[in-house]
PDB file of N, CA and C in Angstrom:
ATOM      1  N   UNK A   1       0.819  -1.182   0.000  1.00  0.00           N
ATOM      2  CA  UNK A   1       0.000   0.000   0.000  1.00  0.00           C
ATOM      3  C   UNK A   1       0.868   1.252   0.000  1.00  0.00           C
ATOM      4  N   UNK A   2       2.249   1.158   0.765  1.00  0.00           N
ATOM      5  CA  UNK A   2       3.056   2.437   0.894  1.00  0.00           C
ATOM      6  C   UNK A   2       3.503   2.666  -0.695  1.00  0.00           C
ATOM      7  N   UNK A   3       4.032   1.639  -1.022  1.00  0.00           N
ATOM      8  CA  UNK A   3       4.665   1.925  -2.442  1.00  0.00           C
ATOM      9  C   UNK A   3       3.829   2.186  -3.341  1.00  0.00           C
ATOM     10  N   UNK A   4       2.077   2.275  -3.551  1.00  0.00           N
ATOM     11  CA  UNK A   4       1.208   2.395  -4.925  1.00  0.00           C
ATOM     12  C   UNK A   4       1.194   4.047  -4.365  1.00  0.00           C
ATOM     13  N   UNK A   5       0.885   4.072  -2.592  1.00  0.00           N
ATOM     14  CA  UNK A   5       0.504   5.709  -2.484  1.00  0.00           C
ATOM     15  C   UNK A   5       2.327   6.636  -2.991  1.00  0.00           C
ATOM     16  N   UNK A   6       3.263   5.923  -2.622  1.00  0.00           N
ATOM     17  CA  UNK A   6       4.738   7.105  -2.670  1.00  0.00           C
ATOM     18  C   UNK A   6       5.260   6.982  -4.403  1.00  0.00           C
ATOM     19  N   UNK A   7       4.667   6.006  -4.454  1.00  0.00           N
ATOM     20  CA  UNK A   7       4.760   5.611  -6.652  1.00  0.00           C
ATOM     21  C   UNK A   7       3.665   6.524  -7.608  1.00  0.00           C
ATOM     22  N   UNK A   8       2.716   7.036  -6.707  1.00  0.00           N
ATOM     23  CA  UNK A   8       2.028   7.930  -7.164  1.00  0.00           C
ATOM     24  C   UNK A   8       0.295   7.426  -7.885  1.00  0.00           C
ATOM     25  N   UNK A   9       0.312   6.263  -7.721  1.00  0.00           N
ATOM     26  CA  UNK A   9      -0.471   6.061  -7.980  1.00  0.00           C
ATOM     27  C   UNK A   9      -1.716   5.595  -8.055  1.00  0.00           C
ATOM     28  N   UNK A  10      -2.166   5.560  -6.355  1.00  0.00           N
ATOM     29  CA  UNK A  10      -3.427   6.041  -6.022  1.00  0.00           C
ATOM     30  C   UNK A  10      -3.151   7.727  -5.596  1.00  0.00           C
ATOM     31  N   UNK A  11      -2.026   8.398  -5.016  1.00  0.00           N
ATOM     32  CA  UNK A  11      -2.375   9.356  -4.691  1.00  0.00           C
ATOM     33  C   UNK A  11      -2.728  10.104  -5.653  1.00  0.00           C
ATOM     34  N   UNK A  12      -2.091  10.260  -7.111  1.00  0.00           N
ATOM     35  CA  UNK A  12      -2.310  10.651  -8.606  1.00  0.00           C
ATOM     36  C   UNK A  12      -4.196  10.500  -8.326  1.00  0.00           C
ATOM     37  N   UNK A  13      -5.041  10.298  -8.463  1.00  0.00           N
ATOM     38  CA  UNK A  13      -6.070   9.551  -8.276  1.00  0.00           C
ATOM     39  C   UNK A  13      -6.908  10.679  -7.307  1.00  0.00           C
ATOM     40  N   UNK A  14      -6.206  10.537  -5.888  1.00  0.00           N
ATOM     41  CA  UNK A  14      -7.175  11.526  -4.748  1.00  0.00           C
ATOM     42  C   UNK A  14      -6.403  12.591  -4.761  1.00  0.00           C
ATOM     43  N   UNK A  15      -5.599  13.250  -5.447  1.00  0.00           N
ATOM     44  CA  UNK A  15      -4.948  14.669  -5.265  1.00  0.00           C
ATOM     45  C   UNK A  15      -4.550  14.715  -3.833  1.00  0.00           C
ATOM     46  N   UNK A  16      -4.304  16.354  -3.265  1.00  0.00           N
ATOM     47  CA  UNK A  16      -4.081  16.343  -2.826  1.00  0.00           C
ATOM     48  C   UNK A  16      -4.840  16.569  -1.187  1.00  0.00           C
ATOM     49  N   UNK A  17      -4.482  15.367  -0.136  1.00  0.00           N
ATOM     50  CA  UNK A  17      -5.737  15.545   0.797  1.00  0.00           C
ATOM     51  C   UNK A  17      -4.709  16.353   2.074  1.00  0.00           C
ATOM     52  N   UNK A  18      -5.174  17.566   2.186  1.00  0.00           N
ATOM     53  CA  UNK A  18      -4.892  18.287   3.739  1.00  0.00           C
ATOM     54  C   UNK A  18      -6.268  18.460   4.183  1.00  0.00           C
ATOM     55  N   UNK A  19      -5.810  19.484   5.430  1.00  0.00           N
ATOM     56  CA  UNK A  19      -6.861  19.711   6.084  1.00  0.00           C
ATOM     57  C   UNK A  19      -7.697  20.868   5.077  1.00  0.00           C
ATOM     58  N   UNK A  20      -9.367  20.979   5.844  1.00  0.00           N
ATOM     59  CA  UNK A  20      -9.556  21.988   5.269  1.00  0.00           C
ATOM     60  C   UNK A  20      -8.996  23.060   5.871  1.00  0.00           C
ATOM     61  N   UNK A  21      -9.481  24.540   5.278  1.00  0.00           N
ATOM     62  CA  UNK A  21      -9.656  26.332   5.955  1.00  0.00           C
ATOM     63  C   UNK A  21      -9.860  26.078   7.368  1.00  0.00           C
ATOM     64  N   UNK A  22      -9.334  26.742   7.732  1.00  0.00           N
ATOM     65  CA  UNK A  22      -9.892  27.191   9.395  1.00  0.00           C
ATOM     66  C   UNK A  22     -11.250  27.369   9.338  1.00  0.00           C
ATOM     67  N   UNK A  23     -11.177  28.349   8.378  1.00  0.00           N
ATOM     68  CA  UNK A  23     -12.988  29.273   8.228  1.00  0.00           C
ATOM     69  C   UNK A  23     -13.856  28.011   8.263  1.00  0.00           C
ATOM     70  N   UNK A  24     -13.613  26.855   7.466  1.00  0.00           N
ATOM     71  CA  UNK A  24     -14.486  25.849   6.741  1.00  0.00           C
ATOM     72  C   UNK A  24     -14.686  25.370   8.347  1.00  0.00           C
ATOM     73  N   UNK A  25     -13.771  24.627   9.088  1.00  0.00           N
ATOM     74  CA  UNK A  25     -13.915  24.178  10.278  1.00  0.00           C
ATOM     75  C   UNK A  25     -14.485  25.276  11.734  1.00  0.00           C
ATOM     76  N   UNK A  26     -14.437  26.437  11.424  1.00  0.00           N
ATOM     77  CA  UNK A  26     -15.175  26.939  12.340  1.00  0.00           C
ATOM     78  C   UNK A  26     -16.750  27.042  11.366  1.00  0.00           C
ATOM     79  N   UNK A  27     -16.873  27.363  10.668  1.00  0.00           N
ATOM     80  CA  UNK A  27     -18.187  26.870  10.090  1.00  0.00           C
ATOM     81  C   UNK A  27     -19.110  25.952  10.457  1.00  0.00           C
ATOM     82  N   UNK A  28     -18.262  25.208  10.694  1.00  0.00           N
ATOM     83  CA  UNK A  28     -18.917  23.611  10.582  1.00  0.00           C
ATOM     84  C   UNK A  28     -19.198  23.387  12.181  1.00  0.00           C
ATOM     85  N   UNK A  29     -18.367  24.304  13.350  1.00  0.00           N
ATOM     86  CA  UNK A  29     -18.253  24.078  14.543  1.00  0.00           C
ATOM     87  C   UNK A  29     -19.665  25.032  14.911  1.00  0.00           C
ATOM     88  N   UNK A  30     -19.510  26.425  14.115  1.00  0.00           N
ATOM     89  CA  UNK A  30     -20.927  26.971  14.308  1.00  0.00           C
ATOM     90  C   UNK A  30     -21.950  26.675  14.328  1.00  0.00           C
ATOM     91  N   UNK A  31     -22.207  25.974  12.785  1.00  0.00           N
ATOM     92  CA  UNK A  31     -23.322  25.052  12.604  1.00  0.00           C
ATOM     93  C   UNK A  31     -23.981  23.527  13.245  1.00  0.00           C
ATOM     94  N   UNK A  32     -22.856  23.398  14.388  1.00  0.00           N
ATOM     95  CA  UNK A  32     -23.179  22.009  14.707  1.00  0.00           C
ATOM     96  C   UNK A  32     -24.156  22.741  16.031  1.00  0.00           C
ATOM     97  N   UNK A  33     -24.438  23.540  16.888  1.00  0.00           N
ATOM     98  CA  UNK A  33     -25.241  24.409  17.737  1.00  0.00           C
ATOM     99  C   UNK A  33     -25.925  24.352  17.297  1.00  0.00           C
ATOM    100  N   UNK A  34     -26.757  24.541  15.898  1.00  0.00           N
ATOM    101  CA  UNK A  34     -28.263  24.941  15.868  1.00  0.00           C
ATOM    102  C   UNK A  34     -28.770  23.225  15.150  1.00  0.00           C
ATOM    103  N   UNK A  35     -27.818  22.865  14.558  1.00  0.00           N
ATOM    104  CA  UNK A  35     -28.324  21.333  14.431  1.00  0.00           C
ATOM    105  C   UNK A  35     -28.748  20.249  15.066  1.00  0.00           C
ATOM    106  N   UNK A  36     -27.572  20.778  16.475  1.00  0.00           N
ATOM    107  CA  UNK A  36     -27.769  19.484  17.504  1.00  0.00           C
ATOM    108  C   UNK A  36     -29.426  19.763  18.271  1.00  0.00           C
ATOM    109  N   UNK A  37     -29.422  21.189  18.079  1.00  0.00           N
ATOM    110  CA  UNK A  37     -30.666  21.696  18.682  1.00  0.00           C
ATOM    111  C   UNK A  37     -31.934  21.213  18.215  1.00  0.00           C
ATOM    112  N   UNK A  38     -31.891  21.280  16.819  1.00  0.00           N
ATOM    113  CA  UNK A  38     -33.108  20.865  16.420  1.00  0.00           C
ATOM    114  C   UNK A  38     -33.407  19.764  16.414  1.00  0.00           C
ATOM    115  N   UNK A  39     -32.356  18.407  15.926  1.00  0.00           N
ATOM    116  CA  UNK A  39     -32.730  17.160  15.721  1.00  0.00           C
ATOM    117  C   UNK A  39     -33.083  16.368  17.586  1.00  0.00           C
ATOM    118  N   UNK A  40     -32.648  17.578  18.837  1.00  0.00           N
ATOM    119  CA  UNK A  40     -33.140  17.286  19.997  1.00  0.00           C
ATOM    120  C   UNK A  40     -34.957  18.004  20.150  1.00  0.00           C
ATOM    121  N   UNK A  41     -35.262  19.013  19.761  1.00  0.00           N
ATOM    122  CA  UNK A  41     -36.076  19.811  19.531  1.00  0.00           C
ATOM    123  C   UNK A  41     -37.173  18.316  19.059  1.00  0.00           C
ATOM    124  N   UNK A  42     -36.799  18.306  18.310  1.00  0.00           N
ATOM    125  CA  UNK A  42     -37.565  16.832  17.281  1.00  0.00           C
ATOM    126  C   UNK A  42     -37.526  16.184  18.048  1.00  0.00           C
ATOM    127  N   UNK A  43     -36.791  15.305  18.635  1.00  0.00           N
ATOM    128  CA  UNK A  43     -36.804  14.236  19.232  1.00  0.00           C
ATOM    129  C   UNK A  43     -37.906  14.511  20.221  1.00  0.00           C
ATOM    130  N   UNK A  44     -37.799  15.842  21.369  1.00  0.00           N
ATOM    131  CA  UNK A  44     -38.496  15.863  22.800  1.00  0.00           C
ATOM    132  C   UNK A  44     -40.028  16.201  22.025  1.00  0.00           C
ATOM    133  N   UNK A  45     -40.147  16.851  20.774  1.00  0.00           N
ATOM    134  CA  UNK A  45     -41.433  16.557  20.176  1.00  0.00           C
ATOM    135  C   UNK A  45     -42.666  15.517  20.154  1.00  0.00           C
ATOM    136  N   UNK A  46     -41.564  14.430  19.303  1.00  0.00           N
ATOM    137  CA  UNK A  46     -42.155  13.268  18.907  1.00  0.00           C
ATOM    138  C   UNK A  46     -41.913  12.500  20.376  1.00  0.00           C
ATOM    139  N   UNK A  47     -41.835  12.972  21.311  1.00  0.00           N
ATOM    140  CA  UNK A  47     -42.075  11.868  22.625  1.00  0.00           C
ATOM    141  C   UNK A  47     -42.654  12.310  23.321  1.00  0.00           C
ATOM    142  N   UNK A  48     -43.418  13.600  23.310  1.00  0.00           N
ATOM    143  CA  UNK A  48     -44.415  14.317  23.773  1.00  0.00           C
ATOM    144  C   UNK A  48     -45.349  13.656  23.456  1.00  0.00           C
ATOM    145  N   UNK A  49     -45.572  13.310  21.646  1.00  0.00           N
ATOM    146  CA  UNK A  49     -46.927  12.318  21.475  1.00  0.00           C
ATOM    147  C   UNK A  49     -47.024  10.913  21.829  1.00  0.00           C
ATOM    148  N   UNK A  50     -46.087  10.432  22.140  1.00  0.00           N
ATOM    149  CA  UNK A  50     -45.939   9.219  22.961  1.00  0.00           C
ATOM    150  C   UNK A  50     -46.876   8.844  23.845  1.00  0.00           C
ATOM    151  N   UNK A  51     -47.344   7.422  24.259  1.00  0.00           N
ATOM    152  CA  UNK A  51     -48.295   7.481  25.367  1.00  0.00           C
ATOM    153  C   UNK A  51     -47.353   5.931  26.001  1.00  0.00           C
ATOM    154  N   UNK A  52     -46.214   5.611  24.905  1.00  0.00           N
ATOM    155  CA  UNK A  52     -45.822   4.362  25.797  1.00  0.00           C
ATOM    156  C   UNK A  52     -44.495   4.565  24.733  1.00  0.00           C
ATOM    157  N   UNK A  53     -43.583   4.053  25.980  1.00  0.00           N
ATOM    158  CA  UNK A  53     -41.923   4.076  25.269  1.00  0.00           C
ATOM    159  C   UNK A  53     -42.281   3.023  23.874  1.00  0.00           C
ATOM    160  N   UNK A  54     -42.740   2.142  23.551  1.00  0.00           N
ATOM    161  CA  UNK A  54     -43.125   1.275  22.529  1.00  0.00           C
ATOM    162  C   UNK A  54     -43.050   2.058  21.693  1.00  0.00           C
ATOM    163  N   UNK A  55     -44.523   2.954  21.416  1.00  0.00           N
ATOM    164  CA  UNK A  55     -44.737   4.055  20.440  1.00  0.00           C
ATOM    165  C   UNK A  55     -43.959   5.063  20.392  1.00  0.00           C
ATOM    166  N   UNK A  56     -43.207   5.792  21.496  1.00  0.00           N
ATOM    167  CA  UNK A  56     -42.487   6.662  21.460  1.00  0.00           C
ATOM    168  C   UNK A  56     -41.137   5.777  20.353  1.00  0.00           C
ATOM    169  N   UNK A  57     -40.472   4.705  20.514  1.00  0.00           N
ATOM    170  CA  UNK A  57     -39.679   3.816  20.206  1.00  0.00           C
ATOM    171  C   UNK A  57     -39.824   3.871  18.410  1.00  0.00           C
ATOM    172  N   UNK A  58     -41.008   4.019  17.783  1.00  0.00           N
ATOM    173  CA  UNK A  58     -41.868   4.197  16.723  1.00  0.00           C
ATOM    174  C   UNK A  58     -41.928   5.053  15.736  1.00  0.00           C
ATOM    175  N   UNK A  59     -41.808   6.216  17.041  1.00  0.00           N
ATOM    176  CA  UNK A  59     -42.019   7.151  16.332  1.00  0.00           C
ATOM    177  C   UNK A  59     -40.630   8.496  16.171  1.00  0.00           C
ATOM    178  N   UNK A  60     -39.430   7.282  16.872  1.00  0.00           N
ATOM    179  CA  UNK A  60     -38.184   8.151  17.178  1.00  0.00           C
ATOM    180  C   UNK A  60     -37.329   7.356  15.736  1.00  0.00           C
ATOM    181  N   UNK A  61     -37.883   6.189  15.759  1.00  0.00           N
ATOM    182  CA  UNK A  61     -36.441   4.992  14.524  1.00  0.00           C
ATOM    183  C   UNK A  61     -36.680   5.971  13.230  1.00  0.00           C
ATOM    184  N   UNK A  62     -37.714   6.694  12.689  1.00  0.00           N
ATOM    185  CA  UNK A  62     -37.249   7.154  11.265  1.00  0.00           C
ATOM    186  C   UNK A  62     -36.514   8.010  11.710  1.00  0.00           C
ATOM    187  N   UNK A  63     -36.791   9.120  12.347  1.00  0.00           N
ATOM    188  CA  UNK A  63     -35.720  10.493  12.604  1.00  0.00           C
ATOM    189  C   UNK A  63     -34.342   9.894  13.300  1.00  0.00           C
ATOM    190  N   UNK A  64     -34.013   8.983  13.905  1.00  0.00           N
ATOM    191  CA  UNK A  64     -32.437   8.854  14.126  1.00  0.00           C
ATOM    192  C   UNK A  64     -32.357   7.999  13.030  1.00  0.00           C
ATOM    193  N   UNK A  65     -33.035   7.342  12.162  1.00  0.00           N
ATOM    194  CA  UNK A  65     -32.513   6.566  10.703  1.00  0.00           C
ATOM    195  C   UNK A  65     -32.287   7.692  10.038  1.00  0.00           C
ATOM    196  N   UNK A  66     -32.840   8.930   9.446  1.00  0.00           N
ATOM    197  CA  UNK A  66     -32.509   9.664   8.948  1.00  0.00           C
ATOM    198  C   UNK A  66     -31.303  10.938   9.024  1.00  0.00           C
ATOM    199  N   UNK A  67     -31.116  10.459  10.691  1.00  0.00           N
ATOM    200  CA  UNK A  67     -29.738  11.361  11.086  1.00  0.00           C
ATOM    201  C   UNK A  67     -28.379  10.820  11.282  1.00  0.00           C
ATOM    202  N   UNK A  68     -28.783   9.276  11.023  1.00  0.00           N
ATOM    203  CA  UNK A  68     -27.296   8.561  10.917  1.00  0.00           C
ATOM    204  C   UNK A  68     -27.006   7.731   9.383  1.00  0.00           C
ATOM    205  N   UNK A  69     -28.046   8.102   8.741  1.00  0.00           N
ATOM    206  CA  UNK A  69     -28.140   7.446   8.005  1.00  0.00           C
ATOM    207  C   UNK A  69     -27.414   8.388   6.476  1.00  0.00           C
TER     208      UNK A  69
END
């Protein structure tokens, strides 16, 4: 694997990988505050209509399928 990446030829392939911008990563650090908020926001929602962890259980699997998914 060392010799295809230092022979050039997978890295030829993925260019070149650094980090991103600062900016990009504080971006992303900003935006994780109002995200984490909402997909909790949602969550304490949909377990409000709950009348049994079962249904609550029900009605939580699409929204964490859709946030890990």
């Amino acid at each position: 694997m060392a010799s295809l990446v230092s022979g050039g030829g997978v890295a030829a392939k993925l260019g070149d990988l650094a980090l991103p911008p600062i900016t990009s990563l504080i971006w992303v650090l900003v935006m994780l505050v109002p995200l984490a908020s909402l997909f909790s926001a949602l969550c304490l929602a949909f377990a409000t209509f709950a009348r049994s962890s079962k249904e609550g259980q029900y009605y939580l699997t699409p929204l964490l399928m859709s946030r890990w998914g």
